[in-house]
Protein backbone atom coordinates (compact mmCIF):
# COMPACT_ATOMS: atom_id res chain seq x y z
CA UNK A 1 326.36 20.08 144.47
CA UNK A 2 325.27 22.08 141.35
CA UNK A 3 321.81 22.51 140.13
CA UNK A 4 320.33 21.81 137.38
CA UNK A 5 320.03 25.52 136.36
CA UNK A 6 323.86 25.84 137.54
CA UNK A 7 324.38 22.99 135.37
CA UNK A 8 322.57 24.88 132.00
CA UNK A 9 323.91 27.89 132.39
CA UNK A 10 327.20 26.57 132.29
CA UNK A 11 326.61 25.18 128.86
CA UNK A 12 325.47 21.70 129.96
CA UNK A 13 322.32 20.24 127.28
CA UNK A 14 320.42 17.48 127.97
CA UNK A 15 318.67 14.88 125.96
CA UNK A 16 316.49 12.24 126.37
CA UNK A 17 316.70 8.36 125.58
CA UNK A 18 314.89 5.49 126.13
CA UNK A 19 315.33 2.45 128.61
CA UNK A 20 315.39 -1.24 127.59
CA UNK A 21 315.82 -3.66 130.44
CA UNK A 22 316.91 -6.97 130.56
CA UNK A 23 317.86 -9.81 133.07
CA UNK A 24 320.76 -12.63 132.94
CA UNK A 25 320.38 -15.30 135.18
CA UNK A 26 323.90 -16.99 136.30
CA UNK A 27 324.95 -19.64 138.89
CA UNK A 28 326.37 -16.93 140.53
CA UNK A 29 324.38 -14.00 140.24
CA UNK A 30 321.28 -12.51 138.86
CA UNK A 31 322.89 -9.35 136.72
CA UNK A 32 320.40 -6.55 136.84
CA UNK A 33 321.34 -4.49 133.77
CA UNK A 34 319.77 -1.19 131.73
CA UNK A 35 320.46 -0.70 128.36
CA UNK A 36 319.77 1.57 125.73
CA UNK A 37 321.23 4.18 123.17
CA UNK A 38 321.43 8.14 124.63
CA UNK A 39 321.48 9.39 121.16
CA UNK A 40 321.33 8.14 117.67
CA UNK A 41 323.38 9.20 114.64
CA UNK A 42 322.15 10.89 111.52
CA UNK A 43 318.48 10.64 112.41
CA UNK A 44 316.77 14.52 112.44
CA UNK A 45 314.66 14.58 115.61
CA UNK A 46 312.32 17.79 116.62
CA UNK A 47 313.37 19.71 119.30
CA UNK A 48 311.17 22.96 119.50
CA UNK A 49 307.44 23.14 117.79
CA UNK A 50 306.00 26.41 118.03
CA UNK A 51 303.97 28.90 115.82
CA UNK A 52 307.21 31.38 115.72
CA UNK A 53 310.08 28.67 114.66
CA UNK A 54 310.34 25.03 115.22
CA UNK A 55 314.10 23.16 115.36
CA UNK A 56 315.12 19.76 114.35
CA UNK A 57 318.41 18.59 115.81
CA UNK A 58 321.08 16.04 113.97
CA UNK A 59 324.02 14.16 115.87
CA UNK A 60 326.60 13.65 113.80
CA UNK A 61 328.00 10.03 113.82
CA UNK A 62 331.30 11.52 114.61
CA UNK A 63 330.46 13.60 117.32
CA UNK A 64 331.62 11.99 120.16
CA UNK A 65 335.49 10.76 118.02
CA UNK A 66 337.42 13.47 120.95
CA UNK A 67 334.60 13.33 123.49
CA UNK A 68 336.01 13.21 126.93
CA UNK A 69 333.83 10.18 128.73
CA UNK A 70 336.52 9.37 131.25
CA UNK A 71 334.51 9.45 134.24
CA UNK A 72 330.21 9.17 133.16
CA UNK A 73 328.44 8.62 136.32
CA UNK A 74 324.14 7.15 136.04
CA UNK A 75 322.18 9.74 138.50
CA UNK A 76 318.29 10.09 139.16
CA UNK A 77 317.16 13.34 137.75
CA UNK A 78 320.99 14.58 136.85
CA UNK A 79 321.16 14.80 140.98
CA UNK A 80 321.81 12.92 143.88
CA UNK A 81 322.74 9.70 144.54
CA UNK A 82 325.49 7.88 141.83
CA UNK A 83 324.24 4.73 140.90
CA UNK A 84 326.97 3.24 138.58
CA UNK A 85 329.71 4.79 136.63
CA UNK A 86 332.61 4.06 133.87
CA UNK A 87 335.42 4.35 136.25
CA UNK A 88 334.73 1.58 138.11
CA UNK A 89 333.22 -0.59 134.94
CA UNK A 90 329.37 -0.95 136.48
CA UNK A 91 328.79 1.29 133.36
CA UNK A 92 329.35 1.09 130.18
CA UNK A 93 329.26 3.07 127.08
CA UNK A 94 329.99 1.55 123.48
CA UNK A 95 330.49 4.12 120.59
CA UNK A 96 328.09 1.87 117.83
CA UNK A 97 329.03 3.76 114.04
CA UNK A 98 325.74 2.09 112.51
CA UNK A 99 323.22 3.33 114.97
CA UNK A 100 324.68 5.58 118.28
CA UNK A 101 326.44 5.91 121.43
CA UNK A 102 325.26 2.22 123.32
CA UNK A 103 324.76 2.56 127.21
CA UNK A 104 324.63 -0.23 129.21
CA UNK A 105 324.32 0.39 133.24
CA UNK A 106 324.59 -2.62 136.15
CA UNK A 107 322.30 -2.11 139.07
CA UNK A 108 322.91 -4.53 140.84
CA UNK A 109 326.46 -3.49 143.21
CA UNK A 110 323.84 -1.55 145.98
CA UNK A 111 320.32 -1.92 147.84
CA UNK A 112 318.84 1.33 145.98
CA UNK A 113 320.78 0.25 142.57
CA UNK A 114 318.88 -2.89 142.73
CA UNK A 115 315.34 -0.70 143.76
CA UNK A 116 315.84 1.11 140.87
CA UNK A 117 316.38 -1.72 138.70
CA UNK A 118 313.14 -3.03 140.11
CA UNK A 119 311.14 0.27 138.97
CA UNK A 120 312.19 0.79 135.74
CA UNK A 121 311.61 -2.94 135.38
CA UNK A 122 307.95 -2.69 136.18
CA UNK A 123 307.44 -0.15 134.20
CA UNK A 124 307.93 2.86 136.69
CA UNK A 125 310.44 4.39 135.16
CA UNK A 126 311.53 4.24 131.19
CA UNK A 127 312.81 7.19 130.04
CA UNK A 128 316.61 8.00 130.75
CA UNK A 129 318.29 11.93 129.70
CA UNK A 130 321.81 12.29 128.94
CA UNK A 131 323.74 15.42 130.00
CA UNK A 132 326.43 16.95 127.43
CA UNK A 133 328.44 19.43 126.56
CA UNK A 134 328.99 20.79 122.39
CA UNK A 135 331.76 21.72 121.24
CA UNK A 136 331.08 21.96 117.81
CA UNK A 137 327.82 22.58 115.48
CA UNK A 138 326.23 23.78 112.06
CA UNK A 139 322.92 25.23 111.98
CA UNK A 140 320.86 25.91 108.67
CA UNK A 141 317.88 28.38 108.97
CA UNK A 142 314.99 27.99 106.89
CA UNK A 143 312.21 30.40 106.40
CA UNK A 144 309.38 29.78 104.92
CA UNK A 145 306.88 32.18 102.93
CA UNK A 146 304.48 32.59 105.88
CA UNK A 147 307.49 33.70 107.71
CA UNK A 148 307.66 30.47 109.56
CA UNK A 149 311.53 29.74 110.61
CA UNK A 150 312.87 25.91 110.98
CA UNK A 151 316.57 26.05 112.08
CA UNK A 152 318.37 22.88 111.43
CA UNK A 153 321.13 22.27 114.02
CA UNK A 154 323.83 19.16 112.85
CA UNK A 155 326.19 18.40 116.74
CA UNK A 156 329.50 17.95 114.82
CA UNK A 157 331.30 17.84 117.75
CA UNK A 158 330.35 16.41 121.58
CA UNK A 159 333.12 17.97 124.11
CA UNK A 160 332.00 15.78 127.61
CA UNK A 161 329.83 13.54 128.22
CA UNK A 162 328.53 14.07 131.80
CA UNK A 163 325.96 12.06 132.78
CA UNK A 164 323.15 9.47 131.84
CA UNK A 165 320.29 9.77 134.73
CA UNK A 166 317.28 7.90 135.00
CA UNK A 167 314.46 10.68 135.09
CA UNK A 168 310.97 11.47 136.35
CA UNK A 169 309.98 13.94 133.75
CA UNK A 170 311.85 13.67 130.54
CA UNK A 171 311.65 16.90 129.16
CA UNK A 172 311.46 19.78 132.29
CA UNK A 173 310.98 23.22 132.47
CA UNK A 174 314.27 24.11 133.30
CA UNK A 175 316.07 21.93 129.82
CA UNK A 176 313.31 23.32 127.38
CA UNK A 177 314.24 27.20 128.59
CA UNK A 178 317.40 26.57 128.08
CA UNK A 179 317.24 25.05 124.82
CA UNK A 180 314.87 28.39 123.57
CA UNK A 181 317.56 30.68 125.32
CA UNK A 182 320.27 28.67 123.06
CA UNK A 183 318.21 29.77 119.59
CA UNK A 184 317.50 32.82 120.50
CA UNK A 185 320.74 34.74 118.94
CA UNK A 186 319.43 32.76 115.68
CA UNK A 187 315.94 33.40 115.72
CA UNK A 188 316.87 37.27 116.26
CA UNK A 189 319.17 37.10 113.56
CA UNK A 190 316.79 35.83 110.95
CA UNK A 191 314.25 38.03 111.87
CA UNK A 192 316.40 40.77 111.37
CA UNK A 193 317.57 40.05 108.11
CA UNK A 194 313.81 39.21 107.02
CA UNK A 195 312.88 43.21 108.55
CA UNK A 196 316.23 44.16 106.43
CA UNK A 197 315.26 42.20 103.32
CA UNK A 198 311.50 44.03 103.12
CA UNK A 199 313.36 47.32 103.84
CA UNK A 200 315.21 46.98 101.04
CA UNK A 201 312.42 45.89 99.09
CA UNK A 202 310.05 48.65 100.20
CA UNK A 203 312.92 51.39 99.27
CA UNK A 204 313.79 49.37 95.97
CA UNK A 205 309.99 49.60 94.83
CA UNK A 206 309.61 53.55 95.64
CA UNK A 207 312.28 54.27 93.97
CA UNK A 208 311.32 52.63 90.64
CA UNK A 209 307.50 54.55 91.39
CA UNK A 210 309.65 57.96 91.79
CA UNK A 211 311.36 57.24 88.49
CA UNK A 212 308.21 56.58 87.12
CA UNK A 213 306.40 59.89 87.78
């Protein structure tokens, strides 16, 4: 079984969503169901907030039109145990073009589906993370006169869909280095055209005081 790290390095992102839970009593059963949306479309959420750069990230509401999401399993953490999946119908994912990709999970087919169901009912757990894979994106970079750098990225296109997990921690060490390492090539770039702009400058305005002595 892959790691997470294994998991990054191979391009893998992850994301996180929030939980919604709900029960539907039947004479048959008692469903035990999840639900919630792993991203939304068109709505700019921050990413990275530091004093160098900070990133807001955009999915597209046609990112996932050619996304392969023929077999999405729910994990804990993005490891371990699978607790429902699409193949077999216990989960369910619902493309929704006014708001974002719908995810609804049943709990209830095994003893430690159903436990789980129990803690994010009472509260335990409520934050989900969805693991992806882009195929496609635009990225805008912004600086700003303090030399401040906002990079605007816009996920055009979503190649797999991995994975919706239940987690512990929603954002951990090992996603936010990998998300830096991702804008790194960007932030290098525009600081290198920023040194190469004041170059220029610097070479533009000694020249003009050589011409004037």
């Amino acid at each position: 079984m892959k790691t997470i790290e294994e998991k990054l390095n191979s391009g893998r992102e992850y994301r996180g969503m929030q939980l919604s839970v709900f029960e539907n009593e039947t004479e048959e059963q008692k469903e035990m169901v999840v639900e919630g949306y792993a991203t939304t479309f068109g709505e700019p959420y921050l990413l990275i907030n530091d004093k160098e750069y900070s990133v807001y990230e955009t999915i597209s509401k046609n990112a996932f039109d050619s996304c392969n999401m023929d077999d999405v399993v729910l994990q804990y953490d993005h490891t371990g145990h699978v607790y429902c999946r699409t193949r077999n119908g216990s989960l369910k994912l619902r493309i929704d073009p006014d708001k974002g990709l719908h995810v609804e999970a049943y709990l209830g087919g095994t003893e430690i589906g159903r436990q789980l169901y129990e803690e994010i009912k009472q509260g335990y757990s409520d934050k989900m993370s969805f693991g992806f894979k882009v195929a496609e994106d635009e990225r805008k970079v912004i600086e700003d006169e303090n030399g401040h750098i906002t990079i605007h990225r816009t996920i055009t296109k979503i190649e797999r869909l991995f994975d919706v997990s239940v987690v512990s921690i929603p954002a951990n060490d090992n996603t936010d280095i990998h998300v830096r390492n991702y804008f790194n090539g960007v932030i290098e770039a525009a600081k290198t055209e920023r040194f190469l702009k004041e170059r220029a400058k610097k070479a533009l305005l000694l020249k003009i005081k050589l011409l004037e002595v």
